[in-house]
PDB file of N, CA and C in Angstrom:
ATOM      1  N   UNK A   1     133.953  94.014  25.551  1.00  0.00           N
ATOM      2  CA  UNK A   1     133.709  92.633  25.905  1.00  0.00           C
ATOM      3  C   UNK A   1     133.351  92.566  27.393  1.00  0.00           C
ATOM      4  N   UNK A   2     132.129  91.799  27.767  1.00  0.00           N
ATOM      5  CA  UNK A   2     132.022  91.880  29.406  1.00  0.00           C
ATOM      6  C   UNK A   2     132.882  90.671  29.670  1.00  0.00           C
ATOM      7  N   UNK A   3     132.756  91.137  30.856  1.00  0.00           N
ATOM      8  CA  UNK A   3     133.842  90.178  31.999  1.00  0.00           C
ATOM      9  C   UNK A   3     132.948  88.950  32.977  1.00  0.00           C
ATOM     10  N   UNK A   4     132.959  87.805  32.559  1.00  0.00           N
ATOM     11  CA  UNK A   4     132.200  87.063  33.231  1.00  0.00           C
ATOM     12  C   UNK A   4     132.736  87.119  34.449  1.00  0.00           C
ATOM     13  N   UNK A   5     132.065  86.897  35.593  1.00  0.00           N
ATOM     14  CA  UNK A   5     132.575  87.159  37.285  1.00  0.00           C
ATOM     15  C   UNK A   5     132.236  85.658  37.812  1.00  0.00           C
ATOM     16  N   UNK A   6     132.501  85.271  39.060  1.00  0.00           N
ATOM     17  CA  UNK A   6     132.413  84.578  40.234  1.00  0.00           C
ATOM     18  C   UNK A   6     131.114  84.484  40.058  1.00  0.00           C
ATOM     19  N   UNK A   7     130.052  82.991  40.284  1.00  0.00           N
ATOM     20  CA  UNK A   7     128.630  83.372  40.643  1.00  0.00           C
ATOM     21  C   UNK A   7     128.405  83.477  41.572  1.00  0.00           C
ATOM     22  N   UNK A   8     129.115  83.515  42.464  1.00  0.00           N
ATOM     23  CA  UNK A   8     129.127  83.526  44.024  1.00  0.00           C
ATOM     24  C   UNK A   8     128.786  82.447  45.128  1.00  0.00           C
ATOM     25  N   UNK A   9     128.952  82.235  45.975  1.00  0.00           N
ATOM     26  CA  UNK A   9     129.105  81.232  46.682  1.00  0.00           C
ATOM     27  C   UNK A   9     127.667  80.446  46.680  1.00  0.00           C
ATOM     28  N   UNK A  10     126.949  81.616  46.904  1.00  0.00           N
ATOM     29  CA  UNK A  10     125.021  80.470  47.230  1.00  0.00           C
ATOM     30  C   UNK A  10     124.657  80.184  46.097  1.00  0.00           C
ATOM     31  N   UNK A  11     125.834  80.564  44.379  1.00  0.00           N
ATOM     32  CA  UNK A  11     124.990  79.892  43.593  1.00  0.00           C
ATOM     33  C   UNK A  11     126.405  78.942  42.783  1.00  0.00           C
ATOM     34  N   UNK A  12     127.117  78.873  43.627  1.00  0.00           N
ATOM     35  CA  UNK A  12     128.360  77.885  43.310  1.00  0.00           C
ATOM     36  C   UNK A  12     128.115  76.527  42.679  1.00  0.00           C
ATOM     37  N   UNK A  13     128.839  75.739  42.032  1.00  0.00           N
ATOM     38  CA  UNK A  13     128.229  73.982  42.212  1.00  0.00           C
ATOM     39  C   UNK A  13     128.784  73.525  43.259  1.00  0.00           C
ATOM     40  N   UNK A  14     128.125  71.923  43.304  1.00  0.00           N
ATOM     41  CA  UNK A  14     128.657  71.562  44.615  1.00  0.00           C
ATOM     42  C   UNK A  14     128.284  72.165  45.648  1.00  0.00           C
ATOM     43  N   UNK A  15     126.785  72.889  46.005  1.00  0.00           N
ATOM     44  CA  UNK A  15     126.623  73.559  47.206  1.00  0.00           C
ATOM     45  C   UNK A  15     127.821  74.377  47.808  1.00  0.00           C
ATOM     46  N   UNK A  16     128.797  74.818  46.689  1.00  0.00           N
ATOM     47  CA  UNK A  16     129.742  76.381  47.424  1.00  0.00           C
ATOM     48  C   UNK A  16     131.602  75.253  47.605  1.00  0.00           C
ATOM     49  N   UNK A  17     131.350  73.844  47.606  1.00  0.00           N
ATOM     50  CA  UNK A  17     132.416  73.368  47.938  1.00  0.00           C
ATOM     51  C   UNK A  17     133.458  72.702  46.579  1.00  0.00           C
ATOM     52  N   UNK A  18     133.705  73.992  46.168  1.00  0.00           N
ATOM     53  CA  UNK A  18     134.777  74.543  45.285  1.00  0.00           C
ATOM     54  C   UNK A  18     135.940  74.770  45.600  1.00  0.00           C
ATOM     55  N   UNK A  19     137.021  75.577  45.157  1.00  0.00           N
ATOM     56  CA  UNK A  19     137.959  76.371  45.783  1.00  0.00           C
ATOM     57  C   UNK A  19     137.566  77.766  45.612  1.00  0.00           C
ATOM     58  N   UNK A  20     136.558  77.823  45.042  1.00  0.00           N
ATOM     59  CA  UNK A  20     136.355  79.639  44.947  1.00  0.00           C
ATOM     60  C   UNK A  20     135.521  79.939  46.539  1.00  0.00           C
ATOM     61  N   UNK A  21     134.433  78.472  46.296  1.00  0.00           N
ATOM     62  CA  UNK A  21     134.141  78.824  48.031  1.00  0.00           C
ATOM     63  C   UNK A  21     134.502  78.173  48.784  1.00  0.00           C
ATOM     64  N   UNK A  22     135.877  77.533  49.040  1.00  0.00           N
ATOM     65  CA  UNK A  22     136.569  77.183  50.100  1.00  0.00           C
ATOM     66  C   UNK A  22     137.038  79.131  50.222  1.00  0.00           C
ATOM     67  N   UNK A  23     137.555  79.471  49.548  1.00  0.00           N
ATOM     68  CA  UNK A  23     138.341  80.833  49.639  1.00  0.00           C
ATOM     69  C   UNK A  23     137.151  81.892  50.298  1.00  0.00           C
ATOM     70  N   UNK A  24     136.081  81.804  49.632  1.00  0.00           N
ATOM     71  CA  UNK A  24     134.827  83.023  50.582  1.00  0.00           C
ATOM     72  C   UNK A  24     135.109  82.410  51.884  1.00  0.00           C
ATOM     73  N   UNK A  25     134.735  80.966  51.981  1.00  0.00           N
ATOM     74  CA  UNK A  25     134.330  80.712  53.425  1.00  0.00           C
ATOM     75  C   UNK A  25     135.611  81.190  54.531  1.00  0.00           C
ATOM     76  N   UNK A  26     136.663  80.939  53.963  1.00  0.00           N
ATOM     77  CA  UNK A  26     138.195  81.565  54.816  1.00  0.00           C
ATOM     78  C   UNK A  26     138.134  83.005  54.926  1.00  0.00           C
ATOM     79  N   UNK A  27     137.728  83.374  54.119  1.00  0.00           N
ATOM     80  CA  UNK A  27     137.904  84.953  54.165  1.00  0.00           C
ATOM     81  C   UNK A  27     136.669  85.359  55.334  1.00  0.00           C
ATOM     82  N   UNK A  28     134.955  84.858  55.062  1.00  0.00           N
ATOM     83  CA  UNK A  28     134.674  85.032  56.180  1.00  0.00           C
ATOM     84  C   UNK A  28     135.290  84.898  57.785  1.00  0.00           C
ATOM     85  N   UNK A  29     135.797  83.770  57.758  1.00  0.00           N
ATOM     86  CA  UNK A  29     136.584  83.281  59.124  1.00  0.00           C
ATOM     87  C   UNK A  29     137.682  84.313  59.757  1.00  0.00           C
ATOM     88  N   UNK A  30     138.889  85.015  58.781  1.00  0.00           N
ATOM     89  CA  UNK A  30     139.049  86.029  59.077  1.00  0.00           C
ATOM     90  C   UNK A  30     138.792  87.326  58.714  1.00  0.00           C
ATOM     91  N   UNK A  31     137.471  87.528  58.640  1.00  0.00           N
ATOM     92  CA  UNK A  31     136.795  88.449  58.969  1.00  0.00           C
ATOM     93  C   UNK A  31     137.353  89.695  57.664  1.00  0.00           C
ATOM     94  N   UNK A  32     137.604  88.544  56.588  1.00  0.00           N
ATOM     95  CA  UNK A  32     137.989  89.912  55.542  1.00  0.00           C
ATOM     96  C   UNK A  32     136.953  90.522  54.449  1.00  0.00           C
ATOM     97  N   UNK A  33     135.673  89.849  54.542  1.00  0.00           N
ATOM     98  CA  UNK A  33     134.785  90.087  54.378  1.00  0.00           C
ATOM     99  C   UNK A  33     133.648  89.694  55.181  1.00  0.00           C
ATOM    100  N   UNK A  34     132.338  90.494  54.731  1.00  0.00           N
ATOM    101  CA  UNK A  34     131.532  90.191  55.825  1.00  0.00           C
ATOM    102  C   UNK A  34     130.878  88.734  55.704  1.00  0.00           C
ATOM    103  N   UNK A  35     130.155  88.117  56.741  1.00  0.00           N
ATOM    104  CA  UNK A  35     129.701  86.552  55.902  1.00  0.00           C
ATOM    105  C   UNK A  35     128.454  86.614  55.279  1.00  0.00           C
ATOM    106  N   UNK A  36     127.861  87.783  55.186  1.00  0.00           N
ATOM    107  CA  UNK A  36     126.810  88.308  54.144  1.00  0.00           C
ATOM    108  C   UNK A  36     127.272  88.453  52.407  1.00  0.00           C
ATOM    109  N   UNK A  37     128.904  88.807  52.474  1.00  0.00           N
ATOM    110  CA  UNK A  37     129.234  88.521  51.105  1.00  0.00           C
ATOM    111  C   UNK A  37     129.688  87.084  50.403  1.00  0.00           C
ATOM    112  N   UNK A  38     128.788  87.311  49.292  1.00  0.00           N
ATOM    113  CA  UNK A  38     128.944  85.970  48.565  1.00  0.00           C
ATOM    114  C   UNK A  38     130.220  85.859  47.466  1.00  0.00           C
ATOM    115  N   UNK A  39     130.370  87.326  47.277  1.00  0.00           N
ATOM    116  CA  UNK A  39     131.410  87.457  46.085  1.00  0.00           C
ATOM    117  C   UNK A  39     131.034  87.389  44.580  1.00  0.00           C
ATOM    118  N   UNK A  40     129.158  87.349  44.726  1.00  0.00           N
ATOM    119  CA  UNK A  40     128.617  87.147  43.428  1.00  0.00           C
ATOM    120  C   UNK A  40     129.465  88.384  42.747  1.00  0.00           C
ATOM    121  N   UNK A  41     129.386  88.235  41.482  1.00  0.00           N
ATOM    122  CA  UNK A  41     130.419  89.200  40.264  1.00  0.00           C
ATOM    123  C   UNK A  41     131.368  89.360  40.159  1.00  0.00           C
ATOM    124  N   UNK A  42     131.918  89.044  41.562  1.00  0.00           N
ATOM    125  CA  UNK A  42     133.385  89.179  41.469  1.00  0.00           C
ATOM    126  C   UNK A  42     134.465  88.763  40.214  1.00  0.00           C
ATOM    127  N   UNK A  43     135.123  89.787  39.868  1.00  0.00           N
ATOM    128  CA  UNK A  43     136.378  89.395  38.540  1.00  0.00           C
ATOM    129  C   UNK A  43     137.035  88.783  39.071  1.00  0.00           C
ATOM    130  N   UNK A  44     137.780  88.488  38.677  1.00  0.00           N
ATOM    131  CA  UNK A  44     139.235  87.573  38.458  1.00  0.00           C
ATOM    132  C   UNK A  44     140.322  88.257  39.268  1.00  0.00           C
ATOM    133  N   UNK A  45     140.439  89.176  39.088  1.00  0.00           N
ATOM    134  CA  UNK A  45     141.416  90.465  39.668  1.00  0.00           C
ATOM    135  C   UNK A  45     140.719  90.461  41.296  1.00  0.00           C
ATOM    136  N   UNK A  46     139.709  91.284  41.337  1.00  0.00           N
ATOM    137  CA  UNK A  46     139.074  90.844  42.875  1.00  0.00           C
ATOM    138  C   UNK A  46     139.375  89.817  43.269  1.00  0.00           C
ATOM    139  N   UNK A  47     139.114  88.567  43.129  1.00  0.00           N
ATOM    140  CA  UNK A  47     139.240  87.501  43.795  1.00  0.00           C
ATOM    141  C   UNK A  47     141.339  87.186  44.240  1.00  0.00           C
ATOM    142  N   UNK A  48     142.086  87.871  43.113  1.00  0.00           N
ATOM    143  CA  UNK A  48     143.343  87.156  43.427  1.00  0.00           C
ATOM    144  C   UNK A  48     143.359  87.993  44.348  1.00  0.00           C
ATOM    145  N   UNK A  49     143.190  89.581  44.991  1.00  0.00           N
ATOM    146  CA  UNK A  49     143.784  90.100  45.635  1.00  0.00           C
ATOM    147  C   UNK A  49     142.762  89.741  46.917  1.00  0.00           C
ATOM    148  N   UNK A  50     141.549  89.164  47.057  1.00  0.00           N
ATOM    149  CA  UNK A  50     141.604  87.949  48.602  1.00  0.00           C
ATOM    150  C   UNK A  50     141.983  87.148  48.874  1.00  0.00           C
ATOM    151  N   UNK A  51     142.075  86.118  47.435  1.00  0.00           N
ATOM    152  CA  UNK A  51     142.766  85.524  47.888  1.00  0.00           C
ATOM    153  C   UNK A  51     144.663  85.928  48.367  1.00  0.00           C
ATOM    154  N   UNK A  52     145.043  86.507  47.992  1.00  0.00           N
ATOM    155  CA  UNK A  52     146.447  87.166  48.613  1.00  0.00           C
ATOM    156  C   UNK A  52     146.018  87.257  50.103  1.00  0.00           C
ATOM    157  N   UNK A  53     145.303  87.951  50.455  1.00  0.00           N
ATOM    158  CA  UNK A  53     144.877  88.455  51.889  1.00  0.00           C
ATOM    159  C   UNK A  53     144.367  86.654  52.663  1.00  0.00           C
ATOM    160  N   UNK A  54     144.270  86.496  52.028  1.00  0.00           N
ATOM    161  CA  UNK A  54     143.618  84.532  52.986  1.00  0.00           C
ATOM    162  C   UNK A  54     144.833  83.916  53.027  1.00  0.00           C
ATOM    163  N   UNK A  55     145.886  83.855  52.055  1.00  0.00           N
ATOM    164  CA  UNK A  55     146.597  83.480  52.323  1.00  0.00           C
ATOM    165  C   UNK A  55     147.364  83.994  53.216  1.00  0.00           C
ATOM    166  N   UNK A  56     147.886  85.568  53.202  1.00  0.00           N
ATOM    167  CA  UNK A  56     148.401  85.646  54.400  1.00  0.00           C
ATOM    168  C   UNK A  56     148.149  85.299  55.484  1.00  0.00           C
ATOM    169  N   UNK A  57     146.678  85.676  56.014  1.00  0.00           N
ATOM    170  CA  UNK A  57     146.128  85.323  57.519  1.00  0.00           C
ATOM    171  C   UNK A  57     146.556  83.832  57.498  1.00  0.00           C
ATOM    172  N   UNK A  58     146.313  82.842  56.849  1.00  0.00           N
ATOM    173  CA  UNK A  58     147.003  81.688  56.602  1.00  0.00           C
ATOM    174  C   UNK A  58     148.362  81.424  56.953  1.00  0.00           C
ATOM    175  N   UNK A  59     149.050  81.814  56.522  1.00  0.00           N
ATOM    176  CA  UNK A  59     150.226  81.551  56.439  1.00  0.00           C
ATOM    177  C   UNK A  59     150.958  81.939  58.365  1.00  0.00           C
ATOM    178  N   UNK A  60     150.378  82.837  58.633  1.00  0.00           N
ATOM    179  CA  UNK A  60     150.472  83.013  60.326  1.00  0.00           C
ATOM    180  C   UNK A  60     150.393  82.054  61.144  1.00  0.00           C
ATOM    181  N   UNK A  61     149.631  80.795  60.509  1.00  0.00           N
ATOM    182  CA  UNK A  61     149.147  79.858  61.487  1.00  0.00           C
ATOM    183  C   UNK A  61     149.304  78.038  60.280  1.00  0.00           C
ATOM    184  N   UNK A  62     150.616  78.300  59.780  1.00  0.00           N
ATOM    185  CA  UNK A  62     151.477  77.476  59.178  1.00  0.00           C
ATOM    186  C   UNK A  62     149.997  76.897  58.194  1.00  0.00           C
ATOM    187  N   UNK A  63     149.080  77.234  57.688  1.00  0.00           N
ATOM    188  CA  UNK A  63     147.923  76.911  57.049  1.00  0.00           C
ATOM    189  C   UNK A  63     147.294  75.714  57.685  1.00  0.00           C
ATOM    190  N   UNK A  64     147.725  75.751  58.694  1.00  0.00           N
ATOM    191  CA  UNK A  64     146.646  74.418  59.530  1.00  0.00           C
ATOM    192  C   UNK A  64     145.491  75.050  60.518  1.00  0.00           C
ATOM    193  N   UNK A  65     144.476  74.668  60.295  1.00  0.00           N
ATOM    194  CA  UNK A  65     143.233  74.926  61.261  1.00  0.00           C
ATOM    195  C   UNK A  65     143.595  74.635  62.829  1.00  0.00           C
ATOM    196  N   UNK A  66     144.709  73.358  62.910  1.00  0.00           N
ATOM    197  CA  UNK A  66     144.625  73.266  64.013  1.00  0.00           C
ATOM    198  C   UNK A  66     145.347  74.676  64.777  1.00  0.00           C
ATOM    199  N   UNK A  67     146.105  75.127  64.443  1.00  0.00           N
ATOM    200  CA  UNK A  67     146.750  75.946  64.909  1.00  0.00           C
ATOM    201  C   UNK A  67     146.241  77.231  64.752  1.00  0.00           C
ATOM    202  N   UNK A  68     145.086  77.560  64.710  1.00  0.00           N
ATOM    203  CA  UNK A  68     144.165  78.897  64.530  1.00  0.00           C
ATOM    204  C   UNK A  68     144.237  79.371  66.420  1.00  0.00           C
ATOM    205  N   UNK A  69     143.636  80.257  66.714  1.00  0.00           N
ATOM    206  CA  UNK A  69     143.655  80.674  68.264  1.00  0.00           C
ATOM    207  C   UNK A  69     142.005  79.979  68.214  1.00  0.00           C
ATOM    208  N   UNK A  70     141.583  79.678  69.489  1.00  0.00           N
ATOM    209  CA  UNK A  70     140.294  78.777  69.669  1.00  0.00           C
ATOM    210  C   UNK A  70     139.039  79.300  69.020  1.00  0.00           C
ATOM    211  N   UNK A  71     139.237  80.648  69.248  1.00  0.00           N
ATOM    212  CA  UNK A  71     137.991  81.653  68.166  1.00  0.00           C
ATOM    213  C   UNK A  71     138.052  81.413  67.232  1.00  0.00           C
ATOM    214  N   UNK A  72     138.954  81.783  66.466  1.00  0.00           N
ATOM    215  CA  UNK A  72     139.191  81.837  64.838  1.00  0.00           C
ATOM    216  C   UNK A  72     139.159  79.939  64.428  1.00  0.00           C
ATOM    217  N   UNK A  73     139.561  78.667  65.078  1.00  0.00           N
ATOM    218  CA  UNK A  73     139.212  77.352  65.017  1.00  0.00           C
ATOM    219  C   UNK A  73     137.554  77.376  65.281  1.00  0.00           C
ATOM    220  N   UNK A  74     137.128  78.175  66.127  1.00  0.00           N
ATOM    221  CA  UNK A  74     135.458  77.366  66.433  1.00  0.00           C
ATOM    222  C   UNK A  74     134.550  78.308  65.770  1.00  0.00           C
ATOM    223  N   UNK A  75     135.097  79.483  64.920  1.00  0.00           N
ATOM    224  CA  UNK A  75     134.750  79.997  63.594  1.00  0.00           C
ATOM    225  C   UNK A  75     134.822  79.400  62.507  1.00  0.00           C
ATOM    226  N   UNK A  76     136.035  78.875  61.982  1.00  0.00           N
ATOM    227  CA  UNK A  76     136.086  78.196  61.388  1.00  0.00           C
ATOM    228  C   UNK A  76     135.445  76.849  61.145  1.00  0.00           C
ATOM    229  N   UNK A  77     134.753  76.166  61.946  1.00  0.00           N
ATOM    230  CA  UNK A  77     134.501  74.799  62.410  1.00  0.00           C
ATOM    231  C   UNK A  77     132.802  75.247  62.453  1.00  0.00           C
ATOM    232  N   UNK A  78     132.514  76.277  62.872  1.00  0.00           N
ATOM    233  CA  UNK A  78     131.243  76.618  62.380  1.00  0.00           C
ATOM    234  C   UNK A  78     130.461  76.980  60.703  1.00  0.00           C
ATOM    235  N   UNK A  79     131.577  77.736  60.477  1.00  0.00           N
ATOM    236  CA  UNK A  79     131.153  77.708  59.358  1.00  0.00           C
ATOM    237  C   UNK A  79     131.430  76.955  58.199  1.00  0.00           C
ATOM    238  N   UNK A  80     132.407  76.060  58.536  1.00  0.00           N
ATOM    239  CA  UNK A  80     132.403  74.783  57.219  1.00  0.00           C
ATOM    240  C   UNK A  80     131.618  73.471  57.185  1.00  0.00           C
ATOM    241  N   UNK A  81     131.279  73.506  58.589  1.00  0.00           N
ATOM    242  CA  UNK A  81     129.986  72.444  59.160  1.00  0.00           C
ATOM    243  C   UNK A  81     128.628  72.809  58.724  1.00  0.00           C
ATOM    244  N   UNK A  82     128.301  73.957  58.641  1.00  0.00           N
ATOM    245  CA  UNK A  82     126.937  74.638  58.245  1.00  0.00           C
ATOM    246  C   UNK A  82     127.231  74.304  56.517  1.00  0.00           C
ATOM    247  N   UNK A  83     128.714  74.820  55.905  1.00  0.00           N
ATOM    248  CA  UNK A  83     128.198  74.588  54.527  1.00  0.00           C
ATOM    249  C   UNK A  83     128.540  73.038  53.905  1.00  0.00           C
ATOM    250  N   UNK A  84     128.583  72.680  54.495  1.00  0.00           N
ATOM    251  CA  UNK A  84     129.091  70.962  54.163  1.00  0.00           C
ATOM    252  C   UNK A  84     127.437  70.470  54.517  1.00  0.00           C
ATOM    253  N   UNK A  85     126.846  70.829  55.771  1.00  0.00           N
ATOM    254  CA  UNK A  85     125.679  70.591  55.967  1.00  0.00           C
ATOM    255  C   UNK A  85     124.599  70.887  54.673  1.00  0.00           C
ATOM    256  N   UNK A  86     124.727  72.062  54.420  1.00  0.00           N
ATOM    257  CA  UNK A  86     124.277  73.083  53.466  1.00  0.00           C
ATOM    258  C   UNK A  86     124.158  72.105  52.290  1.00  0.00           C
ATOM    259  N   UNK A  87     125.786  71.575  51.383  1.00  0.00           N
ATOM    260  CA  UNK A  87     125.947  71.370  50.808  1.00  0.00           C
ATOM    261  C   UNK A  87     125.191  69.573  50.138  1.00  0.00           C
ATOM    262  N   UNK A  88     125.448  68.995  51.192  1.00  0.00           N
ATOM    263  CA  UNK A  88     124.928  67.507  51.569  1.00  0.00           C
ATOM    264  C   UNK A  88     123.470  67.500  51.245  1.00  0.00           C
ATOM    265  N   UNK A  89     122.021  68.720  51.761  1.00  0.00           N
ATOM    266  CA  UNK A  89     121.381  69.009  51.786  1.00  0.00           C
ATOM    267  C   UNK A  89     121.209  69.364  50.125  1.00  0.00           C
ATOM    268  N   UNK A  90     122.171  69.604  49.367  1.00  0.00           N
ATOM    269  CA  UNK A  90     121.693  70.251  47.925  1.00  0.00           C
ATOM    270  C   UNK A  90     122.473  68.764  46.959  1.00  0.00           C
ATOM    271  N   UNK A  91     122.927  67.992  47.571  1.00  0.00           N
ATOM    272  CA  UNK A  91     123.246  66.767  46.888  1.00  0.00           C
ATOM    273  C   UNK A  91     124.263  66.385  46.621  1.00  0.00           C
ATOM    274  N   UNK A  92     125.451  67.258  46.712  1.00  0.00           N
ATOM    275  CA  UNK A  92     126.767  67.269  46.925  1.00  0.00           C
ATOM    276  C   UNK A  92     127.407  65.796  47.357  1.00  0.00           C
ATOM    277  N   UNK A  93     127.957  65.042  46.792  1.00  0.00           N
ATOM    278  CA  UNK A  93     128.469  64.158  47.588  1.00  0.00           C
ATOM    279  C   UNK A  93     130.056  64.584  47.885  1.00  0.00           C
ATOM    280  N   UNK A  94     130.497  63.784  49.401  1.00  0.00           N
ATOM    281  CA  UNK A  94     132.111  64.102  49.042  1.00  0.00           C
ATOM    282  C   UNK A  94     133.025  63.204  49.249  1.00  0.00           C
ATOM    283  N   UNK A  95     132.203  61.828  48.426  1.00  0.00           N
ATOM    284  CA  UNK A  95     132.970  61.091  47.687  1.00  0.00           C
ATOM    285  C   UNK A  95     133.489  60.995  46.691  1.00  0.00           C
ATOM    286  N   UNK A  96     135.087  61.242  46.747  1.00  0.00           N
ATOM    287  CA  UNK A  96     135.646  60.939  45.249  1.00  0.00           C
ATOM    288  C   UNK A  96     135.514  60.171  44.024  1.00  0.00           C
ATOM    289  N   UNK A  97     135.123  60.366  42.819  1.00  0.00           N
ATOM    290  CA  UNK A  97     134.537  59.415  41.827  1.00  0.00           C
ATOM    291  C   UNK A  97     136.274  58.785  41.558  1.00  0.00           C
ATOM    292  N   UNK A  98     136.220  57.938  40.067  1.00  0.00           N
ATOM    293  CA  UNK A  98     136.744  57.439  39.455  1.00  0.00           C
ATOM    294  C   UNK A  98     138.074  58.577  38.561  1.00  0.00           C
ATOM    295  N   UNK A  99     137.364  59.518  38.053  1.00  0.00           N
ATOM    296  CA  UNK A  99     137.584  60.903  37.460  1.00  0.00           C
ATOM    297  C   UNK A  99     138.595  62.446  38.430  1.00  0.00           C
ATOM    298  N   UNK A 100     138.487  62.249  39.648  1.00  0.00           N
ATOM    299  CA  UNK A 100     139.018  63.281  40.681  1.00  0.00           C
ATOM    300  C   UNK A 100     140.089  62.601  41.333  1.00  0.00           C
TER     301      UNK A 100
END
């Protein structure tokens, strides 16, 4: 039986603003993958054991952005602005319907 995977972030819905790519985009930020990876194929198994690793780096900095060191905040702040930009651009709204 194949294993359906992750489609990866550039072909996510919602222009990537999921939780599968909230989780790439963190992992880029600390640098636990490169920001060239999308995570296309990724299993199920792959993904829990980054996400394990995001959460830790997380958990160092009580899971608030504000409390990142100024790099790792104006990393962060770069790259969720580009995909929110990104995302807005592919039609995404991020207004809550009736349904969410």
């Amino acid at each position: 039986m194949k294993q359906l995977g992750y489609a990866g972030l550039n072909n996510d819905e919602n222009g990537g603003m999921t939780h599968w790519g909230q989780m790439v985009k963190d992992a880029w930020v600390f640098g636990l993958i490169p920001d060239s990876e999308d995570c296309a194929g990724w299993t199920d198994g792959q993904l829990q054991v980054l996400y394990e690793k995001i959460w830790a780096e997380w958990e160092k900095y009580a899971h608030l952005p504000s409390r990142l060191p100024m790099e790792l905040q104006q990393r962060y702040m770069r790259i969720h602005q580009e995909a929110i930009t990104r995302a807005k651009a592919e039609g995404w709204d991020p207004e809550l319907g009736d349904d969410d």
